[in-house]
Protein backbone atom coordinates (compact mmCIF):
# COMPACT_ATOMS: atom_id res chain seq x y z
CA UNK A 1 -16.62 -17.10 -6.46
CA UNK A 2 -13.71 -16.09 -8.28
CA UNK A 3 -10.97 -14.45 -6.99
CA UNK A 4 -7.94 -11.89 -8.71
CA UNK A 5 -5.49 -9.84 -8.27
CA UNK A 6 -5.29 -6.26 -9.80
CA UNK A 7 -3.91 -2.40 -9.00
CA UNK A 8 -6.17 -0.26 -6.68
CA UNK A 9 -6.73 2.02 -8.68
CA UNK A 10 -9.01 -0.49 -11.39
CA UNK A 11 -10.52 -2.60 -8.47
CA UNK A 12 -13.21 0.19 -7.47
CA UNK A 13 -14.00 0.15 -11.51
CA UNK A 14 -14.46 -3.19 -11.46
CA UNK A 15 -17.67 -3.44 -9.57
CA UNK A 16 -19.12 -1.11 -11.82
CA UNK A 17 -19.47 -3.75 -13.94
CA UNK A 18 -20.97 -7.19 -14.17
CA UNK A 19 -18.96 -10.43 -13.18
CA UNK A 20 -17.25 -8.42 -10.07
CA UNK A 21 -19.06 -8.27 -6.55
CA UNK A 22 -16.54 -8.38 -4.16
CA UNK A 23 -13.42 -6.55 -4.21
CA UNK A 24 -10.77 -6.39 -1.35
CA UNK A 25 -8.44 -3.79 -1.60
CA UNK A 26 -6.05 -1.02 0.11
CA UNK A 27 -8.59 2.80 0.56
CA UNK A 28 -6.47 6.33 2.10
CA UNK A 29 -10.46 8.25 2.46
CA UNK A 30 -13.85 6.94 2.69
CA UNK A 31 -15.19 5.57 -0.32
CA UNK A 32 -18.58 6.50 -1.98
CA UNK A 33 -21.61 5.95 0.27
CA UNK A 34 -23.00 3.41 -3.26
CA UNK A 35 -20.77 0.77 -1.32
CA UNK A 36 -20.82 -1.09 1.24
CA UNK A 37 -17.98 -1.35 2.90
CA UNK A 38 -16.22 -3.71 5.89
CA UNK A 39 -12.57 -2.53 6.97
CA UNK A 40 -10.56 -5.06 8.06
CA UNK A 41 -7.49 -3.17 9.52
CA UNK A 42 -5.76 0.20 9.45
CA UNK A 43 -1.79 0.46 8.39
CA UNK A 44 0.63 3.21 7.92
CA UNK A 45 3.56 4.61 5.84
CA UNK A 46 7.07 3.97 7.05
CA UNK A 47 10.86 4.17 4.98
CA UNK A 48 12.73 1.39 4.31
CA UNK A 49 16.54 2.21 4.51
CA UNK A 50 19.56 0.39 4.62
CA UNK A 51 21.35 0.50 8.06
CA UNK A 52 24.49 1.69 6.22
CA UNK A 53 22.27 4.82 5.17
CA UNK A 54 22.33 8.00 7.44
CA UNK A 55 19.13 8.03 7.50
CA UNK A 56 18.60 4.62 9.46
CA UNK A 57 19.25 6.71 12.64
CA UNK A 58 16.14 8.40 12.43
CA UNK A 59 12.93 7.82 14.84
CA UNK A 60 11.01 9.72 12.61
CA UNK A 61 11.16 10.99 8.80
CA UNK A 62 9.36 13.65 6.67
CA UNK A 63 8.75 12.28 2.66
CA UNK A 64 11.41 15.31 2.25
CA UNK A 65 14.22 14.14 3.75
CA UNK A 66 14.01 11.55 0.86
CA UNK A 67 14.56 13.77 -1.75
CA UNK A 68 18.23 13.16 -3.13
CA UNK A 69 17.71 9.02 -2.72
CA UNK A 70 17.13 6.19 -4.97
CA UNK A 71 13.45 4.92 -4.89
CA UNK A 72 12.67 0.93 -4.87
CA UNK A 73 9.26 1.46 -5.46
CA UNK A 74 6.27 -1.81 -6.08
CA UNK A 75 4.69 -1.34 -9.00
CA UNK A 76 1.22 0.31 -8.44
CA UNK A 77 2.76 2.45 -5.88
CA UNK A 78 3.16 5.59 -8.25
CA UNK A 79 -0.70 6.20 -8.37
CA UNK A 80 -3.43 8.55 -7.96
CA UNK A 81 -4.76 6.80 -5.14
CA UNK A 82 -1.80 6.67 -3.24
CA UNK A 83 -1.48 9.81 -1.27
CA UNK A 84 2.50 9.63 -0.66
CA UNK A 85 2.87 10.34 -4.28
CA UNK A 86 1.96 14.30 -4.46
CA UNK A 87 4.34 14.67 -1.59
CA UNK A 88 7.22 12.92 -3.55
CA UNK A 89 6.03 14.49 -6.34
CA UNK A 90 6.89 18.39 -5.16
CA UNK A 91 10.04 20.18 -6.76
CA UNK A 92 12.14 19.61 -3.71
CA UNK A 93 11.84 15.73 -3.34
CA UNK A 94 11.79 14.73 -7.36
CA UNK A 95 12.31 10.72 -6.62
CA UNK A 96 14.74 8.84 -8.73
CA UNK A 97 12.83 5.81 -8.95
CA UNK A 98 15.44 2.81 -9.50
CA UNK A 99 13.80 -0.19 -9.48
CA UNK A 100 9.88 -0.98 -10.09
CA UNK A 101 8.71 -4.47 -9.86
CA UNK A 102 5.92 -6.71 -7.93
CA UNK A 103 7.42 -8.71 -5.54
CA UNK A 104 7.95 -6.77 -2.02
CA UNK A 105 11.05 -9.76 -1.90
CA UNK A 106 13.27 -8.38 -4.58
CA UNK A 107 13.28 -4.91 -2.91
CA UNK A 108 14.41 -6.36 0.44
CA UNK A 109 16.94 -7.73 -0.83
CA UNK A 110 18.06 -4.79 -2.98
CA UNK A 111 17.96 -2.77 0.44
CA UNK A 112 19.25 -5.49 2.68
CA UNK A 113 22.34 -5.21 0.23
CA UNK A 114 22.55 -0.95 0.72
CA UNK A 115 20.58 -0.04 -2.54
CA UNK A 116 18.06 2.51 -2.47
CA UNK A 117 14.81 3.02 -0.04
CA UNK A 118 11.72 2.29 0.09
CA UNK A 119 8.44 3.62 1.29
CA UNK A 120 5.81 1.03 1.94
CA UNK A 121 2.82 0.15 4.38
CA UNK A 122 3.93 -1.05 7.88
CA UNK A 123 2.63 -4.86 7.24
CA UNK A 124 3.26 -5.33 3.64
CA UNK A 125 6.84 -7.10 4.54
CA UNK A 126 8.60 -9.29 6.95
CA UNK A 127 12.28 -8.42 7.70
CA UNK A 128 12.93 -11.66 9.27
CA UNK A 129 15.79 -12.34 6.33
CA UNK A 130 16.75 -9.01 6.15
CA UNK A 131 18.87 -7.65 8.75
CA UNK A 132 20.44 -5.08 7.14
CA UNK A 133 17.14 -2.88 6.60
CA UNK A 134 15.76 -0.23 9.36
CA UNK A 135 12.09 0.72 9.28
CA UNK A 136 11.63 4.09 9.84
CA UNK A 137 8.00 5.74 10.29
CA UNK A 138 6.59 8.77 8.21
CA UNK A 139 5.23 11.95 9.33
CA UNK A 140 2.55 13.32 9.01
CA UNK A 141 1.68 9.97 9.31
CA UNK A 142 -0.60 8.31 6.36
CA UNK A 143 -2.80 5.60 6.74
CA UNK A 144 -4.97 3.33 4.83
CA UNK A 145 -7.32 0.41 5.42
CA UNK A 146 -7.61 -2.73 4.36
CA UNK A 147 -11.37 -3.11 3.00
CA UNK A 148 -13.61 -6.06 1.23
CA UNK A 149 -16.16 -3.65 -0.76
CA UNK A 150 -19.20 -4.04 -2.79
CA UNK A 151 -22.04 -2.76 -4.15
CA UNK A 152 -25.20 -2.21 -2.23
CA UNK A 153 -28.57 -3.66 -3.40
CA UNK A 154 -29.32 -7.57 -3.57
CA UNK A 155 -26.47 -9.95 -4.50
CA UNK A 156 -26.63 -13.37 -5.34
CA UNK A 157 -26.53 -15.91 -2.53
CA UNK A 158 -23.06 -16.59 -2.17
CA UNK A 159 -21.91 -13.58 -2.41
CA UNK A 160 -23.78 -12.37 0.78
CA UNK A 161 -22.84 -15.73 2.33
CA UNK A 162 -19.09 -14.52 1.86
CA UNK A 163 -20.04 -10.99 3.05
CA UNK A 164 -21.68 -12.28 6.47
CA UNK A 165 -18.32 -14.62 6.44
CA UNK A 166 -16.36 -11.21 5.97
CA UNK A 167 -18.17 -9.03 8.11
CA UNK A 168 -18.11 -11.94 11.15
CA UNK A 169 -14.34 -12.26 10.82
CA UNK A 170 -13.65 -8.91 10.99
């Protein structure tokens, strides 16, 4: 089996094709009823702020109250898929995205230092380091799942020895 790393939006392409069975990836609504699918667990937006920002003292935040900050953002994250993006996309939010890169590290430590915010999934980061940083959830809240999917129909042998792995682990 081989294993790789790519955006969510291209994974779901990539079964379509030969020399991808497996895919394991991040889904916001049910995917189409040609896959099969095994969810492995649920997760949510929440902000990322620096505790010298205002809006650290929130329980709870709306996308909006955003609007006039500077975005730390991972790349990937401004995508179709993701459904946080036509909410920071309306005229009243605009996000000034600062900083776009691929490790989750960097952006803790841009925040952990006052720079920016962030808006990422609940267990994508550990703020163990980071002391500085408040999390702060989103409402509505948004959630996705973590899924392995693949195609239906008859796969070769070890790839429905890793799906019975999957779907016992899960």
């Amino acid at each position: 089996m081989k294993f790789s790393e790519a955006g969510t939006d291209s994974l779901l392409n990539e079964l379509n094709h030969d020399g991808t069975d497996i895919v394991f990836t991040r889904i916001f609504s049910p995917v189409s009823e040609k896959y099969d699918v095994i969810v492995n667990e649920s997760d949510y937006f929440v902000a990322l702020v620096p505790k010298n920002n205002p809006l650290s003292r929130f329980e709870k935040i709306q996308v909006q109250d955003l609007r006039n900050e500077s975005f730390l953002v991972l790349e990937g994250t401004i995508s179709g898929t993701n459904p946080i993006i036509p909410i920071l996309k309306k005229p009243n939010v605009q996000p000034r995205i600062m900083y776009e890169g691929q490790r989750i590290d960097l952006i803790l430590e841009m925040l952990n230092e006052g720079m920016g915010v962030s808006v990422v999934m609940d267990k994508s980061f550990d703020l163990t380091n980071y002391p500085n940083i408040a999390v702060i959830p989103i409402i509505p809240k948004k959630s996705s799942q973590l899924a392995f999917i693949k195609r239906k129909g008859d796969m070769v042998p070890v790839v429905n020895l890793f799906w019975e792995f999957a779907r016992n682990r899960t």
